[in-house]
Protein backbone atom coordinates (compact mmCIF):
# COMPACT_ATOMS: atom_id res chain seq x y z
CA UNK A 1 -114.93 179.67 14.17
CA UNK A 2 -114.97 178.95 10.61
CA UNK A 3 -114.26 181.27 7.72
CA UNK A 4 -117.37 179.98 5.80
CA UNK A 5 -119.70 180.20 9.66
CA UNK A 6 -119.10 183.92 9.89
CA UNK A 7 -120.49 184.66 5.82
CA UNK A 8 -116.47 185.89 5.58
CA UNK A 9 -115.66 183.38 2.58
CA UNK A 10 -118.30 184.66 0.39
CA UNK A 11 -117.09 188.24 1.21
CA UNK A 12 -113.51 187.82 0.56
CA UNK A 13 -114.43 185.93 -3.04
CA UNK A 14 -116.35 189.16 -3.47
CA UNK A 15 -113.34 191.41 -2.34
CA UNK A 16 -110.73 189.20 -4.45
CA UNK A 17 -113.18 190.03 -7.71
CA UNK A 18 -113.60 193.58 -7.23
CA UNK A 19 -109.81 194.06 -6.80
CA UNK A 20 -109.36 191.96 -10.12
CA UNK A 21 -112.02 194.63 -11.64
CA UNK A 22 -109.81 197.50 -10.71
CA UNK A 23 -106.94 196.05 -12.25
CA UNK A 24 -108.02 195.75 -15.33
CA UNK A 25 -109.57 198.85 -15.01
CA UNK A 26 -106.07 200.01 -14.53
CA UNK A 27 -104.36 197.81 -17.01
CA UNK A 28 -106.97 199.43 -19.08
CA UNK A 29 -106.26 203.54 -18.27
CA UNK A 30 -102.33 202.48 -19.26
CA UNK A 31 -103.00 200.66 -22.30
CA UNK A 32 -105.10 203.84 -23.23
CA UNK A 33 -102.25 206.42 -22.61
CA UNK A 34 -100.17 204.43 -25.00
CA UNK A 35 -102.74 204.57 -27.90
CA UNK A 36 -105.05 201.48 -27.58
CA UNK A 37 -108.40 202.41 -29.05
CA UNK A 38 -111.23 199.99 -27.61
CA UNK A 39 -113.74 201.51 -24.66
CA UNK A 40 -113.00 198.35 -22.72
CA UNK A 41 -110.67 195.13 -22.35
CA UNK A 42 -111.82 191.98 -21.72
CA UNK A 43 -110.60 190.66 -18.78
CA UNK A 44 -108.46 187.53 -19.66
CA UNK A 45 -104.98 186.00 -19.40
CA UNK A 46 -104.08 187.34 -22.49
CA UNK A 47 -104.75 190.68 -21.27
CA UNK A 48 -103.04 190.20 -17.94
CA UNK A 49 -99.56 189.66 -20.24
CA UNK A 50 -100.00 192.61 -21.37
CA UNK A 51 -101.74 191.26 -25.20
CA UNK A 52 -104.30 192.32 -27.27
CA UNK A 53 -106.36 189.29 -27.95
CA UNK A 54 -107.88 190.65 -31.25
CA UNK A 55 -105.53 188.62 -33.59
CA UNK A 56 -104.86 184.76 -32.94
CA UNK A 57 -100.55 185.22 -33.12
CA UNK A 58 -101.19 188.15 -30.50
CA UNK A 59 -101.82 184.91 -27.57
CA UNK A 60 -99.66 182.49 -29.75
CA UNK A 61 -96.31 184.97 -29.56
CA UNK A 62 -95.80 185.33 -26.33
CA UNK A 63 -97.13 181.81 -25.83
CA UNK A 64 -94.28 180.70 -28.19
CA UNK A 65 -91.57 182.51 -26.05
CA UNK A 66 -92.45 181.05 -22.56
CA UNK A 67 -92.86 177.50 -24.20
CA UNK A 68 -89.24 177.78 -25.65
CA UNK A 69 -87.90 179.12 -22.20
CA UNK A 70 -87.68 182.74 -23.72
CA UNK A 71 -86.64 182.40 -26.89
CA UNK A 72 -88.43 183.80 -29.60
CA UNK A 73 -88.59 181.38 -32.93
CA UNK A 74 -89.44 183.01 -36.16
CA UNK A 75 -93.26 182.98 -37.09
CA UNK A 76 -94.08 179.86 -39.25
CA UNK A 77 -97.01 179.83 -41.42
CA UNK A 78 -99.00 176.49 -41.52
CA UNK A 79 -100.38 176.09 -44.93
CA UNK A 80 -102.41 172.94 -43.86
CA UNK A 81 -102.95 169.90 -41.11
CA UNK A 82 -104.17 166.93 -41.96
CA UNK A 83 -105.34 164.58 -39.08
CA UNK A 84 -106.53 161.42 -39.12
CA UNK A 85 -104.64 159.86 -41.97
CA UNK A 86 -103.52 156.84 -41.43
CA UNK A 87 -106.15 153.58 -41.98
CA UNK A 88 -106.67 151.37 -39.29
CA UNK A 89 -105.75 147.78 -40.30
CA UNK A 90 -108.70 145.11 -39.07
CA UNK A 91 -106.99 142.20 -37.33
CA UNK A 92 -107.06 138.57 -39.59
């Protein structure tokens, strides 16, 4: 008999998400012990790799080392973008 026929699928979905709650809850009681001041963490990928999401470059770091297959690049600050420059040309 089907998963889904016996209500099982709906319970395991519920399982999977309260196991996911405890680990952050535990993620949580670590990051605590080390110093981090905040009641609560938001559960996220960010916090899942082990950053705080409370500053932009806190994602983009570690983001910046698994795009560049580990390397770390020094920070570059990006004074401005400009998009949407160019003119389109209307055909003759």
């Amino acid at each position: 008999m089907a998963l889904s026929r016996l209500g099982l699928r709906g319970q395991n979905e519920r399982i999977l998400t309260l196991l996911e709650i405890d680990a952050f809850h535990q993620i949580h009681q670590a990051w605590r012990a080390l110093g981090y001041p905040f009641d609560s963490l938001v559960p996220s990928y960010a916090t899942a790799i082990s950053v705080s999401g409370d500053t932009p470059q806190a994602l983009a770091s570690p983001a910046g080392i698994l795009v560049n297959q580990g390397v770390r690049n020094p920070v570059v600050r990006i004074e401005q973008l400009h998009f949407a420059q160019a003119r389109l040309l209307r055909p003759s």
